[in-house]
PDB file of N, CA and C in Angstrom:
ATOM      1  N   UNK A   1       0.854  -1.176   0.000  1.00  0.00           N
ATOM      2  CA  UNK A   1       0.000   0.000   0.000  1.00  0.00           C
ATOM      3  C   UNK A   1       0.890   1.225   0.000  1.00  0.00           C
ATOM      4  N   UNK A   2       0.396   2.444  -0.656  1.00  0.00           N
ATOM      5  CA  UNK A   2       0.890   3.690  -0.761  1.00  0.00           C
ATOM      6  C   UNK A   2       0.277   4.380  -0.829  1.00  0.00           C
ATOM      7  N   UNK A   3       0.720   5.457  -0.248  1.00  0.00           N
ATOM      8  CA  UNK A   3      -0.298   6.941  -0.360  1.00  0.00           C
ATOM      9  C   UNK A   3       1.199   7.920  -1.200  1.00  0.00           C
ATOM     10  N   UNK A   4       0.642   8.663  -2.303  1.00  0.00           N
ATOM     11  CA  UNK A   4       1.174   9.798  -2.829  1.00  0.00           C
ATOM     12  C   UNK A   4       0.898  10.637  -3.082  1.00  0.00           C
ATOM     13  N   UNK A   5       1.410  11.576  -3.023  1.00  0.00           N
ATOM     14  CA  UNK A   5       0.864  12.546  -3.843  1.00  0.00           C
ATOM     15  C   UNK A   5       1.157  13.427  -4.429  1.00  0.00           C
ATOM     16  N   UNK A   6       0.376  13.788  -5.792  1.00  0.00           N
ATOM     17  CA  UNK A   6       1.062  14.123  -7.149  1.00  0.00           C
ATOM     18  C   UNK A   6       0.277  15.450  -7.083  1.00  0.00           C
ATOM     19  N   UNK A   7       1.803  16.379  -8.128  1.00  0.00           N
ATOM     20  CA  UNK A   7       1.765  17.361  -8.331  1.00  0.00           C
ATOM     21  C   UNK A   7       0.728  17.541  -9.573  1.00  0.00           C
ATOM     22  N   UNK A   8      -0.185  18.578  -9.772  1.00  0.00           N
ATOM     23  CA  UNK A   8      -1.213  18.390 -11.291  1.00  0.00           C
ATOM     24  C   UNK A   8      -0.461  19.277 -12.206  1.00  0.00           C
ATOM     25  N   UNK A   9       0.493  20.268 -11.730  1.00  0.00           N
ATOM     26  CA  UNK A   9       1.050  20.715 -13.002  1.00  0.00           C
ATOM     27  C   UNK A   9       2.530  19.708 -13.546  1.00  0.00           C
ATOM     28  N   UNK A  10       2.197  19.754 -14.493  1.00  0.00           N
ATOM     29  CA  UNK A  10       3.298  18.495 -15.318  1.00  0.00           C
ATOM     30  C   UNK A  10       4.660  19.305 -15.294  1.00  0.00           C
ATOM     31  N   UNK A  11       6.035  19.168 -15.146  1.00  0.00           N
ATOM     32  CA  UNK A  11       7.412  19.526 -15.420  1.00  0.00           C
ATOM     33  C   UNK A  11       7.769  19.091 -16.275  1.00  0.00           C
ATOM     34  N   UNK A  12       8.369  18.819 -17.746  1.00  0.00           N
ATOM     35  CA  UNK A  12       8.912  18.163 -18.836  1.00  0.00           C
ATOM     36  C   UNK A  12       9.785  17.828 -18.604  1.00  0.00           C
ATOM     37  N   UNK A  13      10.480  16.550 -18.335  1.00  0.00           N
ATOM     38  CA  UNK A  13      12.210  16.453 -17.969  1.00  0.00           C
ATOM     39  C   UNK A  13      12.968  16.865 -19.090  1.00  0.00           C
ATOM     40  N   UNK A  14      12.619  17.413 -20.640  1.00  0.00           N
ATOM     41  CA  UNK A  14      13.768  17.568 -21.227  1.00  0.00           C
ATOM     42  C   UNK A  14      12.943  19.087 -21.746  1.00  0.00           C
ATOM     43  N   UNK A  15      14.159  20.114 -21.976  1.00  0.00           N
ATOM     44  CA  UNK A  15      13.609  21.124 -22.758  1.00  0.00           C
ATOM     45  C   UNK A  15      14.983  21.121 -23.626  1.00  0.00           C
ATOM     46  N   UNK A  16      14.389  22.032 -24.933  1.00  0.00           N
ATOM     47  CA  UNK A  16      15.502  22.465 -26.130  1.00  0.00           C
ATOM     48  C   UNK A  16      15.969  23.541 -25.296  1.00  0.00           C
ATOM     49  N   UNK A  17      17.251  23.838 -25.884  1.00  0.00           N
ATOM     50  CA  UNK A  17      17.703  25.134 -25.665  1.00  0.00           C
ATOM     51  C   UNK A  17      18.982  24.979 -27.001  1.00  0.00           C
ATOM     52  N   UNK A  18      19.245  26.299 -27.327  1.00  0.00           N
ATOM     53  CA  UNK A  18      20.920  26.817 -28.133  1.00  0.00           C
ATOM     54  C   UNK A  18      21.622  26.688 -27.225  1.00  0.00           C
ATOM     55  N   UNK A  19      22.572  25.628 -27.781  1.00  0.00           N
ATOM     56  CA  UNK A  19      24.321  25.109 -27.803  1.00  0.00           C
ATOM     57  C   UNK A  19      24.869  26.145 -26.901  1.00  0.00           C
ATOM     58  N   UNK A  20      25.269  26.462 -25.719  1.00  0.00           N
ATOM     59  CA  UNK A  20      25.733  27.503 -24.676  1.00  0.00           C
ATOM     60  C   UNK A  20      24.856  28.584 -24.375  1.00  0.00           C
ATOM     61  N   UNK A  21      23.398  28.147 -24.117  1.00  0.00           N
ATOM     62  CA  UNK A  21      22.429  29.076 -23.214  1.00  0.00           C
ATOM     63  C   UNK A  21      23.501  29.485 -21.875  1.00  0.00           C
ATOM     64  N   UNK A  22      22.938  29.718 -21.835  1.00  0.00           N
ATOM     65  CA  UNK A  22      23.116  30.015 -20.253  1.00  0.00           C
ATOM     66  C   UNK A  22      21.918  30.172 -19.151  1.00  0.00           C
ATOM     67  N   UNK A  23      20.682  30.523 -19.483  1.00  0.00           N
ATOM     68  CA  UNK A  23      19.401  30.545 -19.214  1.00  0.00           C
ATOM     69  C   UNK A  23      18.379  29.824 -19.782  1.00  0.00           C
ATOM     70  N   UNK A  24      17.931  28.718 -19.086  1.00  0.00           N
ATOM     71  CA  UNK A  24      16.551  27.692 -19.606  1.00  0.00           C
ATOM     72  C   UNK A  24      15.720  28.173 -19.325  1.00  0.00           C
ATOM     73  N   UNK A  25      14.805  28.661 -20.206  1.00  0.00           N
ATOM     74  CA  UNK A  25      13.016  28.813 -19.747  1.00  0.00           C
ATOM     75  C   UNK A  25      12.108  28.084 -20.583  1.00  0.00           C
ATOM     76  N   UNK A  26      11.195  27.442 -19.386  1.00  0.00           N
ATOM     77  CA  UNK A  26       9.960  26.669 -19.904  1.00  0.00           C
ATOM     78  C   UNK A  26       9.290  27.362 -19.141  1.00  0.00           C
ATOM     79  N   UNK A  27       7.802  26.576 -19.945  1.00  0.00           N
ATOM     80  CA  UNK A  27       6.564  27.130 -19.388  1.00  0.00           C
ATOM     81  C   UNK A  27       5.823  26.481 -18.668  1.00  0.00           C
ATOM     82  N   UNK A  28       4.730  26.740 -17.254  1.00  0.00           N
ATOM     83  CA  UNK A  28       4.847  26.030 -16.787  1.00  0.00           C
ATOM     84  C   UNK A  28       3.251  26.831 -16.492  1.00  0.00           C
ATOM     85  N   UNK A  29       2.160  25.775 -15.698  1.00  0.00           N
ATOM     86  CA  UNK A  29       0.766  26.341 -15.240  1.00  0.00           C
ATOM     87  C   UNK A  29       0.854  26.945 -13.916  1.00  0.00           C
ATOM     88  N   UNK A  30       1.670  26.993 -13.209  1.00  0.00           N
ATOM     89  CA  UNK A  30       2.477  27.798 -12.075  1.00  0.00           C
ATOM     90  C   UNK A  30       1.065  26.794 -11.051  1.00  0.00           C
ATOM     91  N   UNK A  31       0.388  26.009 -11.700  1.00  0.00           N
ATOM     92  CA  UNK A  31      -0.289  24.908 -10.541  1.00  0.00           C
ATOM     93  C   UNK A  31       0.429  24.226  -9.466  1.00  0.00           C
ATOM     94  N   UNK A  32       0.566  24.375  -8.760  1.00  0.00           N
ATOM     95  CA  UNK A  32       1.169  23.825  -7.528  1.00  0.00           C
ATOM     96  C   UNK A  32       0.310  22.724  -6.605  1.00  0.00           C
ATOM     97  N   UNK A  33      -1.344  22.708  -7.284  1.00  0.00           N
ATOM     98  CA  UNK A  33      -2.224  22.046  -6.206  1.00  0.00           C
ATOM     99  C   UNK A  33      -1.943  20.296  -6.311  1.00  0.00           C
ATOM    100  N   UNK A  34      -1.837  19.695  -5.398  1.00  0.00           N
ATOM    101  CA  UNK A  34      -1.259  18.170  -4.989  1.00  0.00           C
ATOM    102  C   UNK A  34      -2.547  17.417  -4.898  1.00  0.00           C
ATOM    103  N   UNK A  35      -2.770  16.671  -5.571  1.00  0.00           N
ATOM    104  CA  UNK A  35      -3.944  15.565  -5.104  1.00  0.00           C
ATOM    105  C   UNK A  35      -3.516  14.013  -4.830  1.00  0.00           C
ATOM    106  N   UNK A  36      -4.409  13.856  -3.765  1.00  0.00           N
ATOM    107  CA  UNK A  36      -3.318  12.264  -3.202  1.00  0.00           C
ATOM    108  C   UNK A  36      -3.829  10.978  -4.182  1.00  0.00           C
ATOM    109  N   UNK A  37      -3.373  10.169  -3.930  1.00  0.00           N
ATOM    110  CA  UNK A  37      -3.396   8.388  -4.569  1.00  0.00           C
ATOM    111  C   UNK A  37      -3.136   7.866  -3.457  1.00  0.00           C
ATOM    112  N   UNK A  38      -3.787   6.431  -3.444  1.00  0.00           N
ATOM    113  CA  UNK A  38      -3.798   5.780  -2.359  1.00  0.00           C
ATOM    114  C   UNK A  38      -3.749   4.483  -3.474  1.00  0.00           C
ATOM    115  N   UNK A  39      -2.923   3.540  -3.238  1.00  0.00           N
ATOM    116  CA  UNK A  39      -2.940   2.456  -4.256  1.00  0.00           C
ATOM    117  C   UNK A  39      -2.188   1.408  -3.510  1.00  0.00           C
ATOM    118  N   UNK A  40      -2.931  -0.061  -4.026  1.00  0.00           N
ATOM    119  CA  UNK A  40      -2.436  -1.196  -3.118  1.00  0.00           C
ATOM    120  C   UNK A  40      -2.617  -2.813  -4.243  1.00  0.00           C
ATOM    121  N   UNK A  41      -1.271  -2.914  -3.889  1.00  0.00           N
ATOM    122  CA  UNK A  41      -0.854  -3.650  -4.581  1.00  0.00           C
ATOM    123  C   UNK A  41      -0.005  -5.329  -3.980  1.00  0.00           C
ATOM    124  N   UNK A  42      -0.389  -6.682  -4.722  1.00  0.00           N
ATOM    125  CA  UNK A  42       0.199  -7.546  -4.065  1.00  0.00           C
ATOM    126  C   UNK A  42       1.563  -8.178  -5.058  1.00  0.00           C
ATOM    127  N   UNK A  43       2.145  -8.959  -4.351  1.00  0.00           N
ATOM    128  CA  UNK A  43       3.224  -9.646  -5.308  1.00  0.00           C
ATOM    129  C   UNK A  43       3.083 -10.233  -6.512  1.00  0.00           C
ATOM    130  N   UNK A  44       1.818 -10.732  -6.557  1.00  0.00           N
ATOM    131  CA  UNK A  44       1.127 -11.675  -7.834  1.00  0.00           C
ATOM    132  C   UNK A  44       1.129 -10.681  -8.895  1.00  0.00           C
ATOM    133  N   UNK A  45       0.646  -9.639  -8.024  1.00  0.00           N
ATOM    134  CA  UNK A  45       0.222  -8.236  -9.375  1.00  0.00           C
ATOM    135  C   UNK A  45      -1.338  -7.618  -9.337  1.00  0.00           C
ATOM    136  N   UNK A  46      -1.898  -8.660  -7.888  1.00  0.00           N
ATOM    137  CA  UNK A  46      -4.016  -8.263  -8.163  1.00  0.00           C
ATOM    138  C   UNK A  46      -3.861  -6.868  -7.562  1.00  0.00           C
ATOM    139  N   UNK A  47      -4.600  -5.742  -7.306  1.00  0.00           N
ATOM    140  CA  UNK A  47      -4.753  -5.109  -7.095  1.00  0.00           C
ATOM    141  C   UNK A  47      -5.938  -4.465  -6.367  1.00  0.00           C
ATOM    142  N   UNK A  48      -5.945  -3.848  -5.286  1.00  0.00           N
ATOM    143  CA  UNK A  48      -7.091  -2.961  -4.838  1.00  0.00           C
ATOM    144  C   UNK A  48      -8.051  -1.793  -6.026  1.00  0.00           C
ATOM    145  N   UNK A  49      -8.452  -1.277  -5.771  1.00  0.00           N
ATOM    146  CA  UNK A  49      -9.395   0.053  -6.618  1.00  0.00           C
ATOM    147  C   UNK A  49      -8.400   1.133  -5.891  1.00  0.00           C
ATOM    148  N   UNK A  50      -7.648   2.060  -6.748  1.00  0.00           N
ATOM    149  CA  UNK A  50      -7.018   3.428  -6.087  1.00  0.00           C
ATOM    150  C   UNK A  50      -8.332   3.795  -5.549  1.00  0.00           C
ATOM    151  N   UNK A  51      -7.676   5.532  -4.284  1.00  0.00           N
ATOM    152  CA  UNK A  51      -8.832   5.920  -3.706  1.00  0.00           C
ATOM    153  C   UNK A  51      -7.952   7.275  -3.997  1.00  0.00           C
ATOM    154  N   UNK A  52      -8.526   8.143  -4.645  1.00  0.00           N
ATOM    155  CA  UNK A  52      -8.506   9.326  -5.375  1.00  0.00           C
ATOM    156  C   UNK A  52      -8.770  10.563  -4.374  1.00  0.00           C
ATOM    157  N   UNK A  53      -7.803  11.388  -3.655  1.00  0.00           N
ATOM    158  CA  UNK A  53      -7.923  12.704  -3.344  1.00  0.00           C
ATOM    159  C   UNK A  53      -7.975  13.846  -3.447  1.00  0.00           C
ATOM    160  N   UNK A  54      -8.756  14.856  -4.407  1.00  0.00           N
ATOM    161  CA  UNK A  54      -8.297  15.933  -4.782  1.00  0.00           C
ATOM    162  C   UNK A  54      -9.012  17.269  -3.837  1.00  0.00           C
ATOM    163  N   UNK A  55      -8.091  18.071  -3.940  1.00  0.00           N
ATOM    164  CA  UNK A  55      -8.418  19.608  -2.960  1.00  0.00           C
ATOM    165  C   UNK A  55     -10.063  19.555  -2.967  1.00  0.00           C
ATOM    166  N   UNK A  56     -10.700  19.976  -2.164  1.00  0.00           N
ATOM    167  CA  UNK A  56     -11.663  20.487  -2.285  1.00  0.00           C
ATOM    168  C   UNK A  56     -12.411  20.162  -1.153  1.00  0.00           C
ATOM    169  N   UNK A  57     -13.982  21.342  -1.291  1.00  0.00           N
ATOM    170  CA  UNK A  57     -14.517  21.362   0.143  1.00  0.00           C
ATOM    171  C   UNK A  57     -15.888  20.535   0.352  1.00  0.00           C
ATOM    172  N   UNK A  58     -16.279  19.952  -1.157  1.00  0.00           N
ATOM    173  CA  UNK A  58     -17.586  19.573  -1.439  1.00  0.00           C
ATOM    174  C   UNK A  58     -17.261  18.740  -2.355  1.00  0.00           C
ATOM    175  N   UNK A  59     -17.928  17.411  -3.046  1.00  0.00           N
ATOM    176  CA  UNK A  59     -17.732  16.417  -4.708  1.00  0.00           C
ATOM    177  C   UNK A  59     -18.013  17.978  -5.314  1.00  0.00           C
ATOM    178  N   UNK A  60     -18.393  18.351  -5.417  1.00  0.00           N
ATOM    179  CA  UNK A  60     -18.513  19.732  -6.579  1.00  0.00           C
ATOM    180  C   UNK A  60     -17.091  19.382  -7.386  1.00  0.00           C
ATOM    181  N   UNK A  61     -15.757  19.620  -6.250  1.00  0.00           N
ATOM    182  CA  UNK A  61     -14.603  19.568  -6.602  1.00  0.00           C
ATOM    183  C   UNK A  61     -14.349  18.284  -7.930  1.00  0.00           C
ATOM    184  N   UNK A  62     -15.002  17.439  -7.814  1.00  0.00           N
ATOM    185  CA  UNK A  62     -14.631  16.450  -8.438  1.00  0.00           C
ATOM    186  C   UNK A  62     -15.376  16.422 -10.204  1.00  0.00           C
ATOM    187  N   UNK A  63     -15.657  17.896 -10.338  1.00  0.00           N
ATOM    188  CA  UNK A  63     -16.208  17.836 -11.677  1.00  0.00           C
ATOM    189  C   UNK A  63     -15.049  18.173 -12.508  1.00  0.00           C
ATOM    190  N   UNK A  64     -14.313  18.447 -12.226  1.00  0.00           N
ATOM    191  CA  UNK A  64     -13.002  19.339 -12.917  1.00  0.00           C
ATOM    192  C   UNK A  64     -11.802  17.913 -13.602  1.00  0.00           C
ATOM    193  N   UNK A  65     -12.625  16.856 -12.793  1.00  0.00           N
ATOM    194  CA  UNK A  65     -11.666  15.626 -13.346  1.00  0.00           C
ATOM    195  C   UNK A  65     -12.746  14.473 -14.283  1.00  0.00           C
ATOM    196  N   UNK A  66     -11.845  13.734 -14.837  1.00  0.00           N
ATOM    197  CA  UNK A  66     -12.952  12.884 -15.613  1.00  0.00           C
ATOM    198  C   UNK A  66     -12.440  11.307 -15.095  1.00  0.00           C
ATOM    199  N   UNK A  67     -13.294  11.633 -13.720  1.00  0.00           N
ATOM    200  CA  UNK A  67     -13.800  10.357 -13.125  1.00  0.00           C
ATOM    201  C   UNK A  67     -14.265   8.973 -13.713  1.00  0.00           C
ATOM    202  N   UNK A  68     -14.377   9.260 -15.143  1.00  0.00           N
ATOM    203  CA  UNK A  68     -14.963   8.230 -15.577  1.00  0.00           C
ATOM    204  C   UNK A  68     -13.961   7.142 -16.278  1.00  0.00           C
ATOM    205  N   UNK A  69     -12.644   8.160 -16.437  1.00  0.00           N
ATOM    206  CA  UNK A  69     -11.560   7.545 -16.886  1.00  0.00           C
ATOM    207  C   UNK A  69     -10.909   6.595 -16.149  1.00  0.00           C
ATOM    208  N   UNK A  70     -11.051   6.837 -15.051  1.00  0.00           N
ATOM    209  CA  UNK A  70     -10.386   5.823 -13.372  1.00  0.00           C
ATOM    210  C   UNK A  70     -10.503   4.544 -13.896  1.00  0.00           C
ATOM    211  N   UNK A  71      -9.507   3.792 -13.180  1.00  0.00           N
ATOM    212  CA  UNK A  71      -9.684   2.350 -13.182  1.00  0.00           C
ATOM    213  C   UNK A  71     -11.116   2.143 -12.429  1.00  0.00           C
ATOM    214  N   UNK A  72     -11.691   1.024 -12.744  1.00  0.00           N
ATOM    215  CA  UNK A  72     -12.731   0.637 -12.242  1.00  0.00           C
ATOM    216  C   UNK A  72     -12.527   0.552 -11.026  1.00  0.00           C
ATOM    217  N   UNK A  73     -13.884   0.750 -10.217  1.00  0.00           N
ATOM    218  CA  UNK A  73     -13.919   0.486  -8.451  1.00  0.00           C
ATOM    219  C   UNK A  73     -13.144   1.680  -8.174  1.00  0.00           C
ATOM    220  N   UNK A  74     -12.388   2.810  -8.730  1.00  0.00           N
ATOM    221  CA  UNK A  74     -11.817   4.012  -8.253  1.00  0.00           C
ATOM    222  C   UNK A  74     -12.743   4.608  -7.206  1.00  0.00           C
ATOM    223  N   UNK A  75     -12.169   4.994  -5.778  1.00  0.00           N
ATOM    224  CA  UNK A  75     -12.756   5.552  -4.962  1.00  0.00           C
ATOM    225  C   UNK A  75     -12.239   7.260  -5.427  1.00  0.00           C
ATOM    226  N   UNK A  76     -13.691   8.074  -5.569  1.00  0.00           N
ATOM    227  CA  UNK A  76     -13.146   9.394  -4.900  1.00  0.00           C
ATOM    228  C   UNK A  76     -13.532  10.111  -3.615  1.00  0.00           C
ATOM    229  N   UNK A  77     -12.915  10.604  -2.863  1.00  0.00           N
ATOM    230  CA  UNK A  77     -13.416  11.475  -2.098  1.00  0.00           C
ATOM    231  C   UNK A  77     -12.080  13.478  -2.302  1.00  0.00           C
ATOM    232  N   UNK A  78     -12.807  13.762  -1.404  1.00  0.00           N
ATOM    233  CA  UNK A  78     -12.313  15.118  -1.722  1.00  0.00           C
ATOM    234  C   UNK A  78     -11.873  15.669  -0.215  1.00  0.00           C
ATOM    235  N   UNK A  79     -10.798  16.383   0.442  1.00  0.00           N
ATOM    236  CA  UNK A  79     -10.435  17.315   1.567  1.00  0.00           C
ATOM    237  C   UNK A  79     -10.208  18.423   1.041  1.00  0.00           C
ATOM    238  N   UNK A  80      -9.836  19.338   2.270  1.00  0.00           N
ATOM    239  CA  UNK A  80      -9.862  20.887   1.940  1.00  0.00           C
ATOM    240  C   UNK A  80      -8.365  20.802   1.896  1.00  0.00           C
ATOM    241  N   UNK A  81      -7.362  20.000   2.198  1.00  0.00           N
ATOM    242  CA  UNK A  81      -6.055  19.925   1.651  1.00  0.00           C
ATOM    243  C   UNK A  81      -5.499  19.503   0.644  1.00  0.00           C
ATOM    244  N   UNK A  82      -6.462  18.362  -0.159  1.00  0.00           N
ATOM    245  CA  UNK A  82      -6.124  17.365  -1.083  1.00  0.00           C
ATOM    246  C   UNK A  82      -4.906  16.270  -0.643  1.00  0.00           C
ATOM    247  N   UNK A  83      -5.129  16.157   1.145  1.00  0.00           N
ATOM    248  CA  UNK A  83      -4.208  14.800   1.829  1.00  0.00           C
ATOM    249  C   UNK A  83      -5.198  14.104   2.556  1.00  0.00           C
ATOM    250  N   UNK A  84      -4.935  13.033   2.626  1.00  0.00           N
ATOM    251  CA  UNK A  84      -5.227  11.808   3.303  1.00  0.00           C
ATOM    252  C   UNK A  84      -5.772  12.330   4.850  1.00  0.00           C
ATOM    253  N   UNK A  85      -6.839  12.450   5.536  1.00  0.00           N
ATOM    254  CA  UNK A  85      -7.249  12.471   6.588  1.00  0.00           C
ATOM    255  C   UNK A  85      -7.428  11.307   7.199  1.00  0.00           C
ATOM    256  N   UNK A  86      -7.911  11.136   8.695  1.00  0.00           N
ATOM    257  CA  UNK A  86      -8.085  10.128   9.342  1.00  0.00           C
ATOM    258  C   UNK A  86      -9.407   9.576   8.910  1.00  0.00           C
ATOM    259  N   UNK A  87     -10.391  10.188   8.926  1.00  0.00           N
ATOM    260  CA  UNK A  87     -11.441   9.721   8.142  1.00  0.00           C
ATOM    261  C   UNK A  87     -11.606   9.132   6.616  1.00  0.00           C
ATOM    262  N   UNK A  88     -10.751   9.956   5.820  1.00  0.00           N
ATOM    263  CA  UNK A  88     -10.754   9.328   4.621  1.00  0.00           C
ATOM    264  C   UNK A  88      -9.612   8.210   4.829  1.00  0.00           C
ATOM    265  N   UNK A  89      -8.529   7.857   5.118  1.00  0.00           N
ATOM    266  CA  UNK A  89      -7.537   6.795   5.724  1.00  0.00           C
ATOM    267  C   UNK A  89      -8.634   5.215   5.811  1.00  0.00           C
ATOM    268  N   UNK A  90      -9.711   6.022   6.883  1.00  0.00           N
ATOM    269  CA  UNK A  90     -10.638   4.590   7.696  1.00  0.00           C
ATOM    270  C   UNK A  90     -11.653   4.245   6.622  1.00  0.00           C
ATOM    271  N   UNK A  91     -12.355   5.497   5.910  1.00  0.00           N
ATOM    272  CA  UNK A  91     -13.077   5.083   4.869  1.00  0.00           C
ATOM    273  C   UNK A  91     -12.028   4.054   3.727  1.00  0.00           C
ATOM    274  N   UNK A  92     -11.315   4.466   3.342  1.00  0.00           N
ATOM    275  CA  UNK A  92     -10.244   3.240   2.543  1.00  0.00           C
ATOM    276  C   UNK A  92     -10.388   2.131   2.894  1.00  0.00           C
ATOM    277  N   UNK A  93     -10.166   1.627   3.963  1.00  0.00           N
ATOM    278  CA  UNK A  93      -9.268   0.807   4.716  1.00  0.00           C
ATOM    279  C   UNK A  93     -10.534  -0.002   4.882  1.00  0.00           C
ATOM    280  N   UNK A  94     -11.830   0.445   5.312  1.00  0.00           N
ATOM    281  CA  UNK A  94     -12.723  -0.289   5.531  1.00  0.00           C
ATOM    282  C   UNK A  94     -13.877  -0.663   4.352  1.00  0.00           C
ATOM    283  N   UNK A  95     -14.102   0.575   3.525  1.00  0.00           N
ATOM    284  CA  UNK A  95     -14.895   0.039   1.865  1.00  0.00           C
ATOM    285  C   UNK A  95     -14.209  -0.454   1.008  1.00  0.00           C
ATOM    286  N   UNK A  96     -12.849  -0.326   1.064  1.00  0.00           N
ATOM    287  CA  UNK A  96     -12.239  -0.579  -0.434  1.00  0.00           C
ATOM    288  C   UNK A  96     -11.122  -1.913   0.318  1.00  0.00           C
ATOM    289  N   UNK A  97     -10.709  -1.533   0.791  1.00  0.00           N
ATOM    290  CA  UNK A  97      -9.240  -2.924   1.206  1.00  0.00           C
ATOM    291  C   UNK A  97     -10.087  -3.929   2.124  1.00  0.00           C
ATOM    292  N   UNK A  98     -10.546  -3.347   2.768  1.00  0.00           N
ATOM    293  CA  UNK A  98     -11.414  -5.161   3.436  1.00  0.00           C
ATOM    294  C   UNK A  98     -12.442  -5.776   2.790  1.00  0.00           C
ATOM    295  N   UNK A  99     -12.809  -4.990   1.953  1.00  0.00           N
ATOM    296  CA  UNK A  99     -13.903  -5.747   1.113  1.00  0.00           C
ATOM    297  C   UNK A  99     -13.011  -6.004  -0.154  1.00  0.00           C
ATOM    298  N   UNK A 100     -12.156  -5.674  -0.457  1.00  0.00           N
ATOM    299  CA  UNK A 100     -11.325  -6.653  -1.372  1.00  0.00           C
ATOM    300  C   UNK A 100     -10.276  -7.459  -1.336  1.00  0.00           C
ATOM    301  N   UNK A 101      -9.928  -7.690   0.190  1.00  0.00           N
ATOM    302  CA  UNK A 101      -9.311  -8.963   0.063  1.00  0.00           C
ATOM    303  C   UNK A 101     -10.188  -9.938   0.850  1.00  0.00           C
ATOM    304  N   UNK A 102     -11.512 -10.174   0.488  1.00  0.00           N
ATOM    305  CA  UNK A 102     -12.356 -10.781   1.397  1.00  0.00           C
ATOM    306  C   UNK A 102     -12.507 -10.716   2.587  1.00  0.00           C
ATOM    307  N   UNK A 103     -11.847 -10.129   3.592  1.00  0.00           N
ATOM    308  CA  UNK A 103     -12.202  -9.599   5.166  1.00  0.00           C
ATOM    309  C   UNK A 103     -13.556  -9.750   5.556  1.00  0.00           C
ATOM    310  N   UNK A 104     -14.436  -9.008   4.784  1.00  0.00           N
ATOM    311  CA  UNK A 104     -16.017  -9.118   5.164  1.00  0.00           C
ATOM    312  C   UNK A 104     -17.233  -9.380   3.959  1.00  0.00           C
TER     313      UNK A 104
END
């Protein structure tokens, strides 16, 4: 199991530049907002459903993504940090990971 969490504005690892720049500039969405992943994984390779965190104070937040793209069984929920709370932690742990490795 892992929790991460990813930056939404993308960095390019390679940019062009002329043969003795001295100054690189790229462009960038100056987005800084982090939304978490929660993903669990076994040796075989089966897998849990990720559980999807992004900023926000209401699902409202969750129109801005296309949820529909998720792996199947994708959990979302939403915080006002876009991190892992204790509540969302227990919601995981108890809808999505015990009901998929048979627990209950």
């Amino acid at each position: 199991m892992d929790e991460t969490g990813l930056q939404l504005d993308v960095n390019p690892k390679k940019i062009v530049a002329g043969k003795g720049s001295r100054y690189l500039h790229m462009r960038s969405s100056g987005n800084w907002e982090m939304i978490t992943c929660t993903a669990c994984v076994n040796a075989a390779g089966n897998f849990v459903p990720p559980h999807v965190i992004p900023k926000g104070k209401t699902l409202k937040a969750l129109q801005s993504f296309r949820t529909e793209d998720a792996p199947t069984g994708t959990k979302w929920s939403v915080s006002d940090s876009g991190w892992t709370k204790r509540g969302i932690a227990k919601l995981w742990f108890t809808d999505t990971f015990l009901k998929n490795i048979g627990s209950q």
